[in-house]
C-alpha atoms as a PDB file:
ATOM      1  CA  UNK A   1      42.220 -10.270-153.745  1.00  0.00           C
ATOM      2  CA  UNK A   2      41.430 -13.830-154.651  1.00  0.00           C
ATOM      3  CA  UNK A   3      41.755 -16.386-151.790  1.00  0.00           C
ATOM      4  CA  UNK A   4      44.070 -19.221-152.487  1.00  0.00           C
ATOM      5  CA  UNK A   5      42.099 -22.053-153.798  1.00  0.00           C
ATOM      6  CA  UNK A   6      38.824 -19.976-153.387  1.00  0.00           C
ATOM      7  CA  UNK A   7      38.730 -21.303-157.433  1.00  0.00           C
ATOM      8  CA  UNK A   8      38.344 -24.841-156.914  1.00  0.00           C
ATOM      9  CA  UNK A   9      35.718 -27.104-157.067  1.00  0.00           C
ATOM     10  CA  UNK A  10      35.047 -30.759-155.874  1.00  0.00           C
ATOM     11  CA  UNK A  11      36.693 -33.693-158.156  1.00  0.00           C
ATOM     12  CA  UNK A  12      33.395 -35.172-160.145  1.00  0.00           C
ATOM     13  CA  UNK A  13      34.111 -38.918-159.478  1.00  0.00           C
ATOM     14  CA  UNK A  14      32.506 -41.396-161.383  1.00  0.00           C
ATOM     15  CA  UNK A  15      32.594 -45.360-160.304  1.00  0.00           C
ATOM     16  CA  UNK A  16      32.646 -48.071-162.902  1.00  0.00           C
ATOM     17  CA  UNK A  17      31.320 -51.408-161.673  1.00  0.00           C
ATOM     18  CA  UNK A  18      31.868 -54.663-164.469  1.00  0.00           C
ATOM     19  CA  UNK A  19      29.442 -56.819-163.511  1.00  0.00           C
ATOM     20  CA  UNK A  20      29.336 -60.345-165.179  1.00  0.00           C
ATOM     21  CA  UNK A  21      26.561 -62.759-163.489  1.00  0.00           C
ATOM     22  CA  UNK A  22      26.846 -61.012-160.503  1.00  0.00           C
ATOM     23  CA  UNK A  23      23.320 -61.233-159.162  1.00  0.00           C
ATOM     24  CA  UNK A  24      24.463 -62.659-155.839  1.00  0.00           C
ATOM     25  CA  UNK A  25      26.521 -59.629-155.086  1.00  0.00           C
ATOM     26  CA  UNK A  26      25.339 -56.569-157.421  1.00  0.00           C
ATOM     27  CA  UNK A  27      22.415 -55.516-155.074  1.00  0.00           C
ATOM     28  CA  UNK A  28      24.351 -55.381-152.168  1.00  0.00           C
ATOM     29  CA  UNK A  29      27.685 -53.555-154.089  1.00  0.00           C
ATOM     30  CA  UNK A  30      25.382 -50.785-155.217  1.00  0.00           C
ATOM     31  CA  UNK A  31      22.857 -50.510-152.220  1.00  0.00           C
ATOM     32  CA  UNK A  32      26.249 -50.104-150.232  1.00  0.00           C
ATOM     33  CA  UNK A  33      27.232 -47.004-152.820  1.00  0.00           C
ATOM     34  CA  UNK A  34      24.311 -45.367-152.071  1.00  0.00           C
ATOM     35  CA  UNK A  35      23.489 -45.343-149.072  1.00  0.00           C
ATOM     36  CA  UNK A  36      27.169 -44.587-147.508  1.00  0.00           C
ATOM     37  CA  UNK A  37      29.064 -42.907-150.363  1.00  0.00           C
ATOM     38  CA  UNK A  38      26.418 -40.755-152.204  1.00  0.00           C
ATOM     39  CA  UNK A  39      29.269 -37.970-152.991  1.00  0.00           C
ATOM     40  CA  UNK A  40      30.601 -40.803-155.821  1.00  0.00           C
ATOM     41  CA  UNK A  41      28.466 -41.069-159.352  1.00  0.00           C
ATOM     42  CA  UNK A  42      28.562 -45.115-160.299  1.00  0.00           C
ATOM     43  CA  UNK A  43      27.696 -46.799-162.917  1.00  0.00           C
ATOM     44  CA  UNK A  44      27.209 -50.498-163.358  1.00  0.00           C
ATOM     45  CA  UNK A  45      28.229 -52.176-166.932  1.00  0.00           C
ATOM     46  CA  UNK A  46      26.257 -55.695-167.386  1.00  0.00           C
ATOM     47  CA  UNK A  47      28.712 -57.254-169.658  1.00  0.00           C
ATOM     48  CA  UNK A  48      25.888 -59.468-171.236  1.00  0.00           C
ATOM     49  CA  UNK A  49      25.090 -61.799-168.191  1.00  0.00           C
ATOM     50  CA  UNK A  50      22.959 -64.752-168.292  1.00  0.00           C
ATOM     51  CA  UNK A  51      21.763 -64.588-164.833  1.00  0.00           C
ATOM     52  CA  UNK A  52      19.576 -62.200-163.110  1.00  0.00           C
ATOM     53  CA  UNK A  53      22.047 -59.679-163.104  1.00  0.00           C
ATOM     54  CA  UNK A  54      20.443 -57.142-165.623  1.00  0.00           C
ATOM     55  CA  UNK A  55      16.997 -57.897-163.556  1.00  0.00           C
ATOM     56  CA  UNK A  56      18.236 -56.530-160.625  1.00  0.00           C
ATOM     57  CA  UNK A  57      19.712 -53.866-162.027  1.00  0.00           C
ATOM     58  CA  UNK A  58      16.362 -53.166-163.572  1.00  0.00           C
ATOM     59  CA  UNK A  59      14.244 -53.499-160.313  1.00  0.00           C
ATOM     60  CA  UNK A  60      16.400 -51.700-158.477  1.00  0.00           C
ATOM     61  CA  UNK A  61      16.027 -48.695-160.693  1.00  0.00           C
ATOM     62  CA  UNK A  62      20.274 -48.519-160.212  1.00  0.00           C
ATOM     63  CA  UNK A  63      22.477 -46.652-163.037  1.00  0.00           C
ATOM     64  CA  UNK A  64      23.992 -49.255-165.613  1.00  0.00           C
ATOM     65  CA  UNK A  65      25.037 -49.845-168.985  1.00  0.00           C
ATOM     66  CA  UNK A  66      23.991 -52.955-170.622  1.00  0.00           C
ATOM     67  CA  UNK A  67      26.671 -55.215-173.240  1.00  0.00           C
ATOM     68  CA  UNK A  68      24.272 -56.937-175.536  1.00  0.00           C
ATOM     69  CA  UNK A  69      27.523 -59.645-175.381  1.00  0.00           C
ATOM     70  CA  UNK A  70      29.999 -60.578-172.506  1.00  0.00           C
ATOM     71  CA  UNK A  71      33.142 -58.661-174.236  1.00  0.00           C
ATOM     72  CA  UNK A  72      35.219 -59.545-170.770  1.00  0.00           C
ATOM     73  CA  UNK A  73      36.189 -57.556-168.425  1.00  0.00           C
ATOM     74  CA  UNK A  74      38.610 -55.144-170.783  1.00  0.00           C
ATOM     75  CA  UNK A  75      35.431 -54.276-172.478  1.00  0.00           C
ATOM     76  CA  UNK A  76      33.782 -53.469-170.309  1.00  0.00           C
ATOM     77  CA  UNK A  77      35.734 -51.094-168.603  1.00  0.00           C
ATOM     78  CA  UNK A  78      36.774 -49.634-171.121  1.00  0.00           C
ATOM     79  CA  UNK A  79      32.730 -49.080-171.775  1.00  0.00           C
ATOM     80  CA  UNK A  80      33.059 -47.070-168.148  1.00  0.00           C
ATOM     81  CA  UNK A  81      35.996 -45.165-169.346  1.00  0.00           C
ATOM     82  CA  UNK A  82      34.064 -44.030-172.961  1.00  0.00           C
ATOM     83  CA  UNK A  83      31.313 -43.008-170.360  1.00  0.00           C
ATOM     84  CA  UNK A  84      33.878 -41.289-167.910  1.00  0.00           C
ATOM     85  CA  UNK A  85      35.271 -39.385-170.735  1.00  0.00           C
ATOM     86  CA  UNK A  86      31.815 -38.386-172.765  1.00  0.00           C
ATOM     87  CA  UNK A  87      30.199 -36.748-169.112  1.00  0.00           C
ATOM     88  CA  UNK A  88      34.249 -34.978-168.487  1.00  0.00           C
ATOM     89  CA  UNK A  89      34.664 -36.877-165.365  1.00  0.00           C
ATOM     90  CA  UNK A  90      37.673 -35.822-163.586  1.00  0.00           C
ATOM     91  CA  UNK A  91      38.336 -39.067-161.953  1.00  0.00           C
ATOM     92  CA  UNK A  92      37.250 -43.080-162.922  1.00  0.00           C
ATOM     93  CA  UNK A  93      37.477 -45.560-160.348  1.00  0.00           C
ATOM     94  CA  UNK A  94      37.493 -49.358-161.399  1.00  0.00           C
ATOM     95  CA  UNK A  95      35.297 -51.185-158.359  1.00  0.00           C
ATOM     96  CA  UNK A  96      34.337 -55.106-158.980  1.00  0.00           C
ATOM     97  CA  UNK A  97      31.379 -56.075-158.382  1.00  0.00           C
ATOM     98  CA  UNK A  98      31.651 -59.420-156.352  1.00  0.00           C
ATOM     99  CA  UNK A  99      32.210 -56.958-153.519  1.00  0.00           C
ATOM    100  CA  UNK A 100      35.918 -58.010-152.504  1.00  0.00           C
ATOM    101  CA  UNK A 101      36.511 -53.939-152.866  1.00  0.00           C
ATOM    102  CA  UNK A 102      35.630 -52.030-149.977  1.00  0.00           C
ATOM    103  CA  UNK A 103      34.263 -48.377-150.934  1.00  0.00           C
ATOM    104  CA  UNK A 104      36.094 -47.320-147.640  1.00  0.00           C
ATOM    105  CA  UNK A 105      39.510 -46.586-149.488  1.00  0.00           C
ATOM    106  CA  UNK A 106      37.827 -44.735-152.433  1.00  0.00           C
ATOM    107  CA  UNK A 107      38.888 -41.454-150.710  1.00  0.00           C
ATOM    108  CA  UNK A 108      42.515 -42.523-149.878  1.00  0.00           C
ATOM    109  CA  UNK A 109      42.764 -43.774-153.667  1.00  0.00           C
ATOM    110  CA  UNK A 110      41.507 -40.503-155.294  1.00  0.00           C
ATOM    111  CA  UNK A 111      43.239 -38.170-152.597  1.00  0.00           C
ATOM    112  CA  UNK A 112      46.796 -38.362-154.228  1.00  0.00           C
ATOM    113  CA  UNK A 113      45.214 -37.631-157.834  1.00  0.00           C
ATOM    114  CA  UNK A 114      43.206 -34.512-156.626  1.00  0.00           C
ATOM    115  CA  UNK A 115      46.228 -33.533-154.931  1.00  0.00           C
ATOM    116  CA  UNK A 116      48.427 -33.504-158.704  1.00  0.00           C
ATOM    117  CA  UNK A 117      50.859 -35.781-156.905  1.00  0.00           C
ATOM    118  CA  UNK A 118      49.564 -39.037-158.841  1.00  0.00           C
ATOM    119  CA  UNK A 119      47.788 -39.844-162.274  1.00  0.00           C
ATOM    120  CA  UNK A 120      47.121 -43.370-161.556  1.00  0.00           C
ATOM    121  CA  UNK A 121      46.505 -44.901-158.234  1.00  0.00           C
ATOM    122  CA  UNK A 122      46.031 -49.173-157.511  1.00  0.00           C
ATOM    123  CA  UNK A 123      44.538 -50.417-154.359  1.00  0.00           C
ATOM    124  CA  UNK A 124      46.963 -52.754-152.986  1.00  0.00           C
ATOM    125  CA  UNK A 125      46.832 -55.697-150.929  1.00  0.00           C
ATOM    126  CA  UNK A 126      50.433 -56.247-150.422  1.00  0.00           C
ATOM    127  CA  UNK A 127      51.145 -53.018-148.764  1.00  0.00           C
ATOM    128  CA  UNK A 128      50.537 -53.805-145.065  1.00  0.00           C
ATOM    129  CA  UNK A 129      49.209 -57.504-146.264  1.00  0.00           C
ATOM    130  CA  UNK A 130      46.218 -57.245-144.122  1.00  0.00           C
ATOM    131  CA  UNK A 131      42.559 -58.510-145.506  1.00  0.00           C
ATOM    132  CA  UNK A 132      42.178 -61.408-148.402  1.00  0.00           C
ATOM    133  CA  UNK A 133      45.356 -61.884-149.609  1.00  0.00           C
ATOM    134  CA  UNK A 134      44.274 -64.557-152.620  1.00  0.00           C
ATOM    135  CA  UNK A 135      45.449 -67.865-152.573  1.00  0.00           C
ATOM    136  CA  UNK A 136      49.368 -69.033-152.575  1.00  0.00           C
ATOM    137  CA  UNK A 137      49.482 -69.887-156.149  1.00  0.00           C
ATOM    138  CA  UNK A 138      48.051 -66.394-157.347  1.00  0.00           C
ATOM    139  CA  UNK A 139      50.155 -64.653-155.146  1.00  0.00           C
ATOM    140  CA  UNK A 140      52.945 -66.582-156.816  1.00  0.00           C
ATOM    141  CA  UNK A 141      51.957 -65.429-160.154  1.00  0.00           C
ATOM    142  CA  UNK A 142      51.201 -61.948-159.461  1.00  0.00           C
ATOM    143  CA  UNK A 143      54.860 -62.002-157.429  1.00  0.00           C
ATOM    144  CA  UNK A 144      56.080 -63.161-160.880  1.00  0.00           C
ATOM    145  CA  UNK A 145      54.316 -60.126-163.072  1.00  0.00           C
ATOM    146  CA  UNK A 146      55.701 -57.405-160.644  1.00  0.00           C
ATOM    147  CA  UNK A 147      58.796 -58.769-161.162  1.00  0.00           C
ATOM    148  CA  UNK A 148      58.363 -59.097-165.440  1.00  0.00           C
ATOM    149  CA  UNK A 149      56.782 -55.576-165.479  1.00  0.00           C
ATOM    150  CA  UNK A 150      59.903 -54.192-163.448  1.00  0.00           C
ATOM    151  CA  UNK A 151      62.241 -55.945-165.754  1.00  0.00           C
ATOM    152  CA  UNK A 152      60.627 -54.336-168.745  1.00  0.00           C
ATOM    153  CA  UNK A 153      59.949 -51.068-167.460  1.00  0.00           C
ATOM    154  CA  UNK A 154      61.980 -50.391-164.251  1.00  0.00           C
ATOM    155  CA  UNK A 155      58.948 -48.989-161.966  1.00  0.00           C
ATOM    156  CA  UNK A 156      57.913 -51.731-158.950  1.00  0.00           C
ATOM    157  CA  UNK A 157      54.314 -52.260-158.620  1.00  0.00           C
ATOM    158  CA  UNK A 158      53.253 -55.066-156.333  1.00  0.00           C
ATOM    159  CA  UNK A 159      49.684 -56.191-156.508  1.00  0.00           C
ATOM    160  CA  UNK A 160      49.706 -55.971-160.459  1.00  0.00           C
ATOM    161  CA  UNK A 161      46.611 -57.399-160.757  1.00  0.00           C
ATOM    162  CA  UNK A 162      44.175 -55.699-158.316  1.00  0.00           C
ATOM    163  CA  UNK A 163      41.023 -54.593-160.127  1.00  0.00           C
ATOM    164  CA  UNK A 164      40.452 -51.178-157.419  1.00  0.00           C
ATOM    165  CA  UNK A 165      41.913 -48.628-159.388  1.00  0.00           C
ATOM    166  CA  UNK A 166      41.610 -45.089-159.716  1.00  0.00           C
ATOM    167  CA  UNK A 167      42.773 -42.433-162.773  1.00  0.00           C
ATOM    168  CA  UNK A 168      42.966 -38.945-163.532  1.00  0.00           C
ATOM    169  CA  UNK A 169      41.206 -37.385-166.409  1.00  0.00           C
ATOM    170  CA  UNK A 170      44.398 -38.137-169.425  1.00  0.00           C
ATOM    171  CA  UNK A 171      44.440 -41.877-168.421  1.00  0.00           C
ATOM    172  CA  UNK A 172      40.488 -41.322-169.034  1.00  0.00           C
ATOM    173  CA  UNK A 173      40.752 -40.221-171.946  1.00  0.00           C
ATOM    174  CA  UNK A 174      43.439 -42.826-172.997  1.00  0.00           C
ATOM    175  CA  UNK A 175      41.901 -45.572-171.588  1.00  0.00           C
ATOM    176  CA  UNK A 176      38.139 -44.731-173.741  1.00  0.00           C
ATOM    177  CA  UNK A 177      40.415 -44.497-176.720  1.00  0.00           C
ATOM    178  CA  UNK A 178      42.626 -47.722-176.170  1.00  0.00           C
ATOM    179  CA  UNK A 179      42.401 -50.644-173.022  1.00  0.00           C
ATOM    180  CA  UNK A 180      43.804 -54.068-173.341  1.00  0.00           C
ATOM    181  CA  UNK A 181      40.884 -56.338-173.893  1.00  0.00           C
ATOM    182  CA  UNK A 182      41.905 -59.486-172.143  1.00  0.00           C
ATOM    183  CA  UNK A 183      43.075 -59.600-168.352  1.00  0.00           C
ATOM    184  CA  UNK A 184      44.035 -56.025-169.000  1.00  0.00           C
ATOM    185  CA  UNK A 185      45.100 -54.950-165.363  1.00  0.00           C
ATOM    186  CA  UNK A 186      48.962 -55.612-165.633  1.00  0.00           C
ATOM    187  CA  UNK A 187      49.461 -54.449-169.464  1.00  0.00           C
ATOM    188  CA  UNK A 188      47.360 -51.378-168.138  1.00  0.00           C
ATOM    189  CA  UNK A 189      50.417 -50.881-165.538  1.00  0.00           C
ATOM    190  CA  UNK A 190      53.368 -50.637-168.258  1.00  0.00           C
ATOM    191  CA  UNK A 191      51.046 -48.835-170.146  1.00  0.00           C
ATOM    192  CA  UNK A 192      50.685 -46.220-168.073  1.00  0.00           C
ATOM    193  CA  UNK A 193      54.702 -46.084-166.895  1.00  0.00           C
ATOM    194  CA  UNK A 194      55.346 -45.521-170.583  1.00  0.00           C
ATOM    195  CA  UNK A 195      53.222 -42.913-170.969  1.00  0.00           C
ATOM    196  CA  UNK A 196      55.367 -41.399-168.101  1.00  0.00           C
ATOM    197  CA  UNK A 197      51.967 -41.639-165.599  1.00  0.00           C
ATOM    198  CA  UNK A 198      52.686 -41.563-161.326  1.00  0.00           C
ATOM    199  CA  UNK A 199      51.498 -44.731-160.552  1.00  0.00           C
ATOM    200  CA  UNK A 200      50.932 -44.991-156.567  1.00  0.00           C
ATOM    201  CA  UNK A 201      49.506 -48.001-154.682  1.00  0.00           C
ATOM    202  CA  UNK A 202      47.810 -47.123-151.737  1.00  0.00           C
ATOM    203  CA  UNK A 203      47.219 -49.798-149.062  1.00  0.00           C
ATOM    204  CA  UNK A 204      43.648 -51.510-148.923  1.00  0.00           C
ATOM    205  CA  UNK A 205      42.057 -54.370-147.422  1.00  0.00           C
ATOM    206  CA  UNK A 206      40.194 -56.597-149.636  1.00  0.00           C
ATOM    207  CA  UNK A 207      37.464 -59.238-148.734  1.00  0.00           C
ATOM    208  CA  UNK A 208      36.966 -62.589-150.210  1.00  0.00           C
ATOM    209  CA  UNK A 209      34.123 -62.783-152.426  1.00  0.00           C
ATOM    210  CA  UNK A 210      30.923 -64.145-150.647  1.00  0.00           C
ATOM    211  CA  UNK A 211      28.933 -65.191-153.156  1.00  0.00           C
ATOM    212  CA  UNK A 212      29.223 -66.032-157.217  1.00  0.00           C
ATOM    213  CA  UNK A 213      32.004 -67.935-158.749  1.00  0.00           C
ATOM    214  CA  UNK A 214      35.266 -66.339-160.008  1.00  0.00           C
ATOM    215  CA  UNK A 215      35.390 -66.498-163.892  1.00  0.00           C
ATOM    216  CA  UNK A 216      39.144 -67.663-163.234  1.00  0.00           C
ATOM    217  CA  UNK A 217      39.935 -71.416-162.836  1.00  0.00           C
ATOM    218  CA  UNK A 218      43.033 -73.516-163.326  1.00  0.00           C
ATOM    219  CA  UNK A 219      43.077 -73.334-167.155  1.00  0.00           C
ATOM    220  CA  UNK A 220      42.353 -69.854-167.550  1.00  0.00           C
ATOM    221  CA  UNK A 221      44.929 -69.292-164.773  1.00  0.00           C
ATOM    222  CA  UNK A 222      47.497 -70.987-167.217  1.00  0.00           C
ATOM    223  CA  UNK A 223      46.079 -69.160-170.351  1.00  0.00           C
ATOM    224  CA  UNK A 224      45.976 -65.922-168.062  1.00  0.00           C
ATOM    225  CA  UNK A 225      50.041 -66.236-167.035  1.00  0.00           C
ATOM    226  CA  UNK A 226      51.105 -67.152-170.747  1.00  0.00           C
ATOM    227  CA  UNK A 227      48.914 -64.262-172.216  1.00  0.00           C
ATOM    228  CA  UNK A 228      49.772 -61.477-169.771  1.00  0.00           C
ATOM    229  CA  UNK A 229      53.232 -62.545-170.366  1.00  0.00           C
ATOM    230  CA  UNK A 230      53.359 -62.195-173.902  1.00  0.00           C
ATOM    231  CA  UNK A 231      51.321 -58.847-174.048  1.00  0.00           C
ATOM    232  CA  UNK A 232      53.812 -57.065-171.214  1.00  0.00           C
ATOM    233  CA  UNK A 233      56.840 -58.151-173.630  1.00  0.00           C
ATOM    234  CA  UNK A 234      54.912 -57.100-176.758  1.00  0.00           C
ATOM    235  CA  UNK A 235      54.038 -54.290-175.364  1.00  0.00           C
ATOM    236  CA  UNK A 236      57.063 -53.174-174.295  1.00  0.00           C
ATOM    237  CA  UNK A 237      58.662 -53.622-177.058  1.00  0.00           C
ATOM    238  CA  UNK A 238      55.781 -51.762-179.361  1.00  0.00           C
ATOM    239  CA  UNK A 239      56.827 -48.759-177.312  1.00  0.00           C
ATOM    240  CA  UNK A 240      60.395 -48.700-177.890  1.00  0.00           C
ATOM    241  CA  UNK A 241      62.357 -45.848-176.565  1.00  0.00           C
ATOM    242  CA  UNK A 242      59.400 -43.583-177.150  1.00  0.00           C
ATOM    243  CA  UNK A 243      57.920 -42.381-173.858  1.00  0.00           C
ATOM    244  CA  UNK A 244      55.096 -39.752-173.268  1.00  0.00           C
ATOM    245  CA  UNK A 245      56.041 -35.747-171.559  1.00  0.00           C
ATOM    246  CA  UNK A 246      57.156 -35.845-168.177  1.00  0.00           C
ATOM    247  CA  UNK A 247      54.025 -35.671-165.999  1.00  0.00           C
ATOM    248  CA  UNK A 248      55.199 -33.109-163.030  1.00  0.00           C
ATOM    249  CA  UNK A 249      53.409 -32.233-159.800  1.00  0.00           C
ATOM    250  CA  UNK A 250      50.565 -29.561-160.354  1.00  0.00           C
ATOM    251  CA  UNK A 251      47.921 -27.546-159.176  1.00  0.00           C
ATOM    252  CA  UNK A 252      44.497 -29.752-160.177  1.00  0.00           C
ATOM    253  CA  UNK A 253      42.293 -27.009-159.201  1.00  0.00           C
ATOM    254  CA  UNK A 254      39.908 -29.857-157.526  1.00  0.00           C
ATOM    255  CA  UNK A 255      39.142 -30.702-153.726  1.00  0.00           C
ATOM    256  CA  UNK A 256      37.936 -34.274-152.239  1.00  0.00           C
ATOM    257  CA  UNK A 257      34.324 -34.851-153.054  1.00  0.00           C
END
């Protein structure tokens, strides 16, 4: 007789790290990878930076994929997705690479998927709201996305736009075939409900970034709030009252790493 499970094999995880004149941070992001999480493949994508970013990468002999142009950051995951989908990873994890996400939670993020009780799984802050919790006018924003992306959709998601995600192998797929291109983590969100995905956030504690400057100030944050806005209605609406099949609980036939 066949042992329950004796069939199974570990998940094959891969790690996709945008990196965007990041050479303050990178080295330490990646040297923390290695050295403490070596069960995880990564892979960095240098979305054309004009820093030492690529350099490093270089020296440092680390896996990456190089942009010969920054495309922003829905390029170049979406890059890491194409390269998820191409080597049949079973799971992509989205991990910045200012170092704000700590590699800590991978396994708590991934554990639902490998279980089949989730197909898309967010790292959230506003869980226990321990850690960096962003300043008060980005929490006001992102408090004001959750509650757009509930209106249109009915599902409740509260840290909308954390970057620490983790998918299963169809949102993989999906995602190397089609990922919003601009500030893509909320439209990513209603995406996925309409495609009937089990989104779960799983609590995390985020640091501040130590080094680097964010590539959001006050006029992109106004661009970002009118953009995102328009893309959750529009793509909302694109969808209709079409929805993808059911997604149901299921045996993966994967363990944890």
């Amino acid at each position: 007789m066949t042992g329950q499970g004796e069939n199974k094999r570990p998940a094959r995880v891969l790690i996709m790290i945008a990196a965007y004149n990041e050479q303050e941070n990178i080295r330490r992001v990646v040297e923390n990878l290695n050295r403490n999480y070596p069960q995880y493949d990564y892979i960095v994508i240098n979305d054309g930076s004009s820093d030492e970013t690529l350099d490093i990468l270089k020296q440092n002999e680390f896996h990456y994929l190089c942009l010969p142009q920054n495309l922003g950051i829905g390029g170049a995951i979406q890059t890491g997705y194409r390269y998820a989908a191409e080597h049949e990873y079973d799971i992509a994890i989205q991990l910045d690479g200012d170092g704000q996400h700590d590699p800590q939670y991978i396994a708590d993020l991934i554990r639902p998927i490998v279980e089949g009780k989730a197909d898309y799984c967010i790292g959230s802050r506003f869980v226990t709201h321990e850690g960096f919790q962003s300043s008060g006018a980005r929490r006001t924003g992102i408090r004001f996305l959750s509650g757009l992306i509930y209106l249109m959709t009915l599902h409740r998601v509260k840290d909308v736009t954390s970057g620490f995600r983790a998918v299963d192998r169809m949102f993989i797929e999906t995602f190397a075939e089609d990922y919003p291109a601009d500030y893509p983590e909320p439209k990513a969100i209603v995406d996925a409900v309409m495609r009937q995905g089990r989104i779960q956030e799983i609590p995390v504690v985020m640091h501040e970034r130590t080094g680097g400057v964010s590539s959001i100030n006050l006029r992109r944050a106004v661009y970002y709030m009118i953009k995102v806005t328009l893309d959750i209605i529009v793509c909302r609406i694109g969808y209709g009252f079409r929805r993808g099949p059911e997604r149901r609980v299921e045996e993966t036939g994967l363990t944890m790493p």
